[in-house]
PDB file of N, CA and C in Angstrom:
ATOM      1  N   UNK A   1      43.562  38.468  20.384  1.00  0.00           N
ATOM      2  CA  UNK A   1      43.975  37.293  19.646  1.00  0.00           C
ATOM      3  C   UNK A   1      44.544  36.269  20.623  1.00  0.00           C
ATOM      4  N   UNK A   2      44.457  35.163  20.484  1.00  0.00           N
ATOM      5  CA  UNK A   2      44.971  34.318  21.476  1.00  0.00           C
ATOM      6  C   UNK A   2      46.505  33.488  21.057  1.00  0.00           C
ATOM      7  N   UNK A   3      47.430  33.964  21.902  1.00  0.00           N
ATOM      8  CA  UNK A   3      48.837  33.894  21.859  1.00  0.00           C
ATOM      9  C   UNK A   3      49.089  32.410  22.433  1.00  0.00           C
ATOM     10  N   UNK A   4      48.358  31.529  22.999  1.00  0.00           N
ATOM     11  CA  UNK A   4      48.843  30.173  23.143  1.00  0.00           C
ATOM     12  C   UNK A   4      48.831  29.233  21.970  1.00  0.00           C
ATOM     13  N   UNK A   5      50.022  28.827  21.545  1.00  0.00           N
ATOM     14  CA  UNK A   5      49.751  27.812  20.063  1.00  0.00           C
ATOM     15  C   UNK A   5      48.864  26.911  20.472  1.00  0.00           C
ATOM     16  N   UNK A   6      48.747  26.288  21.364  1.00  0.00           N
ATOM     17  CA  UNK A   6      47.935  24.787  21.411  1.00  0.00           C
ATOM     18  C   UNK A   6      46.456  25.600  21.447  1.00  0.00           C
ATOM     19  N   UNK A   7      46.149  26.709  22.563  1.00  0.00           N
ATOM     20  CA  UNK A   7      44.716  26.845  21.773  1.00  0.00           C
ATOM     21  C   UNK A   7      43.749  27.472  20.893  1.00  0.00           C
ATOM     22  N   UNK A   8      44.922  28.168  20.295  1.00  0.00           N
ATOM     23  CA  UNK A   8      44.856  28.529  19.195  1.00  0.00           C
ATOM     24  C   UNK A   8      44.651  27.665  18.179  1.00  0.00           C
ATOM     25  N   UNK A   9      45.552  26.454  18.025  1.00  0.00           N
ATOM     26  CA  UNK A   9      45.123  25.364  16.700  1.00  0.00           C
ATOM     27  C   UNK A   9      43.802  24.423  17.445  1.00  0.00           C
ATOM     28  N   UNK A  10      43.415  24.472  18.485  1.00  0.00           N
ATOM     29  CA  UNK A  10      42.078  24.300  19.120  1.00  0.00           C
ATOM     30  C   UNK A  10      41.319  24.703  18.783  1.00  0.00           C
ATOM     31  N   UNK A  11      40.984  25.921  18.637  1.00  0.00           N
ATOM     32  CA  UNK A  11      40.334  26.973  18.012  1.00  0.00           C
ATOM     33  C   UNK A  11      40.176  26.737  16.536  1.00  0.00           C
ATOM     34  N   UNK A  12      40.810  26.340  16.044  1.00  0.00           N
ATOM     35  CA  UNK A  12      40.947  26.639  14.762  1.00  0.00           C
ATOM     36  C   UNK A  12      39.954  25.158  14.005  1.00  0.00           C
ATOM     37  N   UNK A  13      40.932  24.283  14.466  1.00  0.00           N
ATOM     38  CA  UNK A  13      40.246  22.216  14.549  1.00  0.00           C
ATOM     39  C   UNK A  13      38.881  22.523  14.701  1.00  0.00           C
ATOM     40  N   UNK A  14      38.262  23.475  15.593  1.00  0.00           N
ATOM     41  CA  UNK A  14      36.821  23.413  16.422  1.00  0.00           C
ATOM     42  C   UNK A  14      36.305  24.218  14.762  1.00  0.00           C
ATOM     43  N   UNK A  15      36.654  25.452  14.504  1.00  0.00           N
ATOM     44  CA  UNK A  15      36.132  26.081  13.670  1.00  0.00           C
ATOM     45  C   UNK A  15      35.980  25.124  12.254  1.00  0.00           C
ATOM     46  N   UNK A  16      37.353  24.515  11.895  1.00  0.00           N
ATOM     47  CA  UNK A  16      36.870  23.941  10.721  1.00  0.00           C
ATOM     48  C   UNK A  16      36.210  22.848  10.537  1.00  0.00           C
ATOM     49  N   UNK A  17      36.155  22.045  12.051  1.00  0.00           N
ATOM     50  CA  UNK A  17      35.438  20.942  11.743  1.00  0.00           C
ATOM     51  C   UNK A  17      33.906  21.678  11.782  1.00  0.00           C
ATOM     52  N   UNK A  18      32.839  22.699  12.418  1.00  0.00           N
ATOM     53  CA  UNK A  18      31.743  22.721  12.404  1.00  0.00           C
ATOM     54  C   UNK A  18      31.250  23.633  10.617  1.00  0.00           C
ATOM     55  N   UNK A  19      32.600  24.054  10.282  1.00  0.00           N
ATOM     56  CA  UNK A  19      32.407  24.717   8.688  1.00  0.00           C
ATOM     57  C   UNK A  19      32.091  22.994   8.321  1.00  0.00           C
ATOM     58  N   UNK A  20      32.997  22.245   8.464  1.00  0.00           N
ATOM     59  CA  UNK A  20      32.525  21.191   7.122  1.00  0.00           C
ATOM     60  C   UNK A  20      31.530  20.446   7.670  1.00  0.00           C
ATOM     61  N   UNK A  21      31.184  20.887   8.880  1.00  0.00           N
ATOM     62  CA  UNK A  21      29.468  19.632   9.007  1.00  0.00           C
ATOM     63  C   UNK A  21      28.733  20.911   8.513  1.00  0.00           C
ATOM     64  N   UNK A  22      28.433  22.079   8.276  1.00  0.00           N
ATOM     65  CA  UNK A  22      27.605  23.178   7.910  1.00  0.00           C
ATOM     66  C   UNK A  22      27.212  23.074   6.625  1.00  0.00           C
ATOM     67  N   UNK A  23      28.772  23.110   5.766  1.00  0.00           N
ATOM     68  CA  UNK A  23      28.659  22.591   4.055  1.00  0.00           C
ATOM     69  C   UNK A  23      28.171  21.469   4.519  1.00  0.00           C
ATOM     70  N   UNK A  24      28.592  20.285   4.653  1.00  0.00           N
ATOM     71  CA  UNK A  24      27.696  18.994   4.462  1.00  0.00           C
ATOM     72  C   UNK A  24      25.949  18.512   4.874  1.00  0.00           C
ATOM     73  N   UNK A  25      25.848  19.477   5.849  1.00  0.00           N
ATOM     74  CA  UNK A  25      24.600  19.530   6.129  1.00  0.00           C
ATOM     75  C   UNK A  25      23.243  20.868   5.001  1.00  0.00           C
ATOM     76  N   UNK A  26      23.907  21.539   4.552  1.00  0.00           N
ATOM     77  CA  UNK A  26      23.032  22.336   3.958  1.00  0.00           C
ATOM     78  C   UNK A  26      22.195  21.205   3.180  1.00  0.00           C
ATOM     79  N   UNK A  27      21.114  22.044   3.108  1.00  0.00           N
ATOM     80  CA  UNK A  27      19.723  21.117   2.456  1.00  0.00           C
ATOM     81  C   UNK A  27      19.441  21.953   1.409  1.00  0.00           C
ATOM     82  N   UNK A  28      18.621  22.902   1.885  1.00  0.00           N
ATOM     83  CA  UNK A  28      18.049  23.435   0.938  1.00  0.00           C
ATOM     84  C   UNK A  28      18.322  24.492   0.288  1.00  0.00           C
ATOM     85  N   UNK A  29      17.860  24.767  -0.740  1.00  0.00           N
ATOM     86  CA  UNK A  29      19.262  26.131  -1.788  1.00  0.00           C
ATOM     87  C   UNK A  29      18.905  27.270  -0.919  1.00  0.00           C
ATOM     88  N   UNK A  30      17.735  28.318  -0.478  1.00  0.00           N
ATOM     89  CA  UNK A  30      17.991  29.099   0.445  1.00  0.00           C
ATOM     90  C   UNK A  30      18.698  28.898   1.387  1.00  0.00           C
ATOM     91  N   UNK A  31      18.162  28.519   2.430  1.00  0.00           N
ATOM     92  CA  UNK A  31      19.048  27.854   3.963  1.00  0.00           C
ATOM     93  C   UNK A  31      19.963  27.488   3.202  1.00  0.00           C
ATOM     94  N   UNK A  32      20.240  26.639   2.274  1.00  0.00           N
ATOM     95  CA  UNK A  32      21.547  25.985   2.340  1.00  0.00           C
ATOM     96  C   UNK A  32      22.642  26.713   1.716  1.00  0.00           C
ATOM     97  N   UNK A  33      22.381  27.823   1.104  1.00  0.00           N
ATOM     98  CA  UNK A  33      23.305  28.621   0.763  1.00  0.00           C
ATOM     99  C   UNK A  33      23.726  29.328   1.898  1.00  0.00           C
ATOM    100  N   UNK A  34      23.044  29.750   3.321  1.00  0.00           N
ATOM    101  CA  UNK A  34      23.455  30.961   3.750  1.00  0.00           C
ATOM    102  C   UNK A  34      24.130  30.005   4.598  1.00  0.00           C
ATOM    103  N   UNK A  35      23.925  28.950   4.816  1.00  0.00           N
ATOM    104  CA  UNK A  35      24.749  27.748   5.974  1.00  0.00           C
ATOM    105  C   UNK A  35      25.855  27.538   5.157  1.00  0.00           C
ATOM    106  N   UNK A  36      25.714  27.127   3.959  1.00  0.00           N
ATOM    107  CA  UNK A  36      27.135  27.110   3.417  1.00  0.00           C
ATOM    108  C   UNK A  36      27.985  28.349   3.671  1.00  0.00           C
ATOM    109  N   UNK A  37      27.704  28.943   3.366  1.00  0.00           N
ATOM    110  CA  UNK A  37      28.617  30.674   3.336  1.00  0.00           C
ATOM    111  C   UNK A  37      28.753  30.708   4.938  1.00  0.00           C
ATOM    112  N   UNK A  38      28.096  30.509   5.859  1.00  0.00           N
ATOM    113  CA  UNK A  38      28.660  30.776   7.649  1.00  0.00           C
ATOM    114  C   UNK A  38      29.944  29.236   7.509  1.00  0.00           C
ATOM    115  N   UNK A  39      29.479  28.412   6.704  1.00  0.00           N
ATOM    116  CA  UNK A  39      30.256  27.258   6.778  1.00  0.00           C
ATOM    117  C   UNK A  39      31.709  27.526   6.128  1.00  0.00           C
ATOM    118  N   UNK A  40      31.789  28.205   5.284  1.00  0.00           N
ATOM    119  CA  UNK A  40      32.733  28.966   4.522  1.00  0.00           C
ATOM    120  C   UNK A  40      33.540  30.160   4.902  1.00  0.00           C
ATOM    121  N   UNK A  41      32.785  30.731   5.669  1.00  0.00           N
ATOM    122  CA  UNK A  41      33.565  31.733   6.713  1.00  0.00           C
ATOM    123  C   UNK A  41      34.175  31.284   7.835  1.00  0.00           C
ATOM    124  N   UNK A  42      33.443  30.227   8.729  1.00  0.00           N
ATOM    125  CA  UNK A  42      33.982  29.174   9.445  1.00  0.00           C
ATOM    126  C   UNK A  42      36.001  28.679   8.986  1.00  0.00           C
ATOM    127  N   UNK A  43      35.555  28.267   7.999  1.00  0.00           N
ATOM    128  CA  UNK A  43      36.711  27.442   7.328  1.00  0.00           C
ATOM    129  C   UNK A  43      37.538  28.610   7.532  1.00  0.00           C
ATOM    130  N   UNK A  44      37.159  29.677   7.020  1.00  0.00           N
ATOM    131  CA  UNK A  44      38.609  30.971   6.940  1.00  0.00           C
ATOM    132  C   UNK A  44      38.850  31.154   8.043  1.00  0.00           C
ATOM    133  N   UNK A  45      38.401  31.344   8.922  1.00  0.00           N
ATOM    134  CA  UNK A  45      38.615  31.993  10.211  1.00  0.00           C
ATOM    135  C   UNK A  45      39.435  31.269  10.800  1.00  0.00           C
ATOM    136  N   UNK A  46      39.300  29.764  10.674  1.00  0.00           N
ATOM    137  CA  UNK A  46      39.952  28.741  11.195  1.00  0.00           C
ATOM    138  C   UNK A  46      41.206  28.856  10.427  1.00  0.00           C
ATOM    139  N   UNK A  47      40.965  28.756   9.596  1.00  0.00           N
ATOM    140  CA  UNK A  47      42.706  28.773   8.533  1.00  0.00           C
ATOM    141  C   UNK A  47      43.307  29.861   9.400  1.00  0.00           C
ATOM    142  N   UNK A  48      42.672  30.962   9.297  1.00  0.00           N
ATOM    143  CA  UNK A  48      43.176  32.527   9.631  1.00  0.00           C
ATOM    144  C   UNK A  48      44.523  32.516  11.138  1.00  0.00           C
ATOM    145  N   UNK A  49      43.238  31.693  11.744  1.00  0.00           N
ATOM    146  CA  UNK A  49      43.591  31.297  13.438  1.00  0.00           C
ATOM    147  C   UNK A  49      45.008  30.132  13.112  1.00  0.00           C
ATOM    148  N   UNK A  50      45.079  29.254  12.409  1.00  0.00           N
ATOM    149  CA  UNK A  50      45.891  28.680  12.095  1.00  0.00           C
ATOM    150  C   UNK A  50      47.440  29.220  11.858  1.00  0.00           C
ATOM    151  N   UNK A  51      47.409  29.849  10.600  1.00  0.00           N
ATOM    152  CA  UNK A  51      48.512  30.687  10.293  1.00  0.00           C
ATOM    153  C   UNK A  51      48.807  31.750  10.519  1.00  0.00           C
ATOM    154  N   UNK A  52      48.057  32.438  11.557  1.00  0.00           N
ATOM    155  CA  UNK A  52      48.275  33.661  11.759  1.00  0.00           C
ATOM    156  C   UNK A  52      49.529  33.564  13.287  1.00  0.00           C
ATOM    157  N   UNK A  53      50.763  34.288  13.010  1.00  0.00           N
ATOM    158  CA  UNK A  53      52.070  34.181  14.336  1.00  0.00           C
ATOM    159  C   UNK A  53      51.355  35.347  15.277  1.00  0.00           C
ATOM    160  N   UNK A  54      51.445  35.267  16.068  1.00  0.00           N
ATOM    161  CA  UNK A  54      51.177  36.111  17.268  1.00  0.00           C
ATOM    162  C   UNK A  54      52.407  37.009  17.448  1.00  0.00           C
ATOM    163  N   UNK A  55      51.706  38.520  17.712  1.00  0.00           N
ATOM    164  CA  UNK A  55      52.758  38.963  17.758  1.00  0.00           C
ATOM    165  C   UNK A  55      54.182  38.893  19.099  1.00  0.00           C
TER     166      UNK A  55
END
């Protein structure tokens, strides 16, 4: 896990900004469902990385 705050919320900025170009870019209901959902896991991970204290 990475114990530096600054790049850690780096990490995190990077993750959620490419979740919401993923949702915004899905096209089509196949593809665009499974891009949404990596886009959606994106977003958590980033939250995750966000609020998660190091031990």
């Amino acid at each position: 896990m990475i114990r530096n705050r600054t790049a850690r919320r780096s990490a995190a900025l990077v993750l959620m900004v490419v979740g919401v170009l993923l949702m915004l870019l899905s096209t089509s209901v196949g593809i665009g469902l499974l891009v949404f959902l990596v886009g959606l896991l994106l977003e958590l991970v980033g939250l995750a990385l966000e609020w998660r204290n190091p031990p």
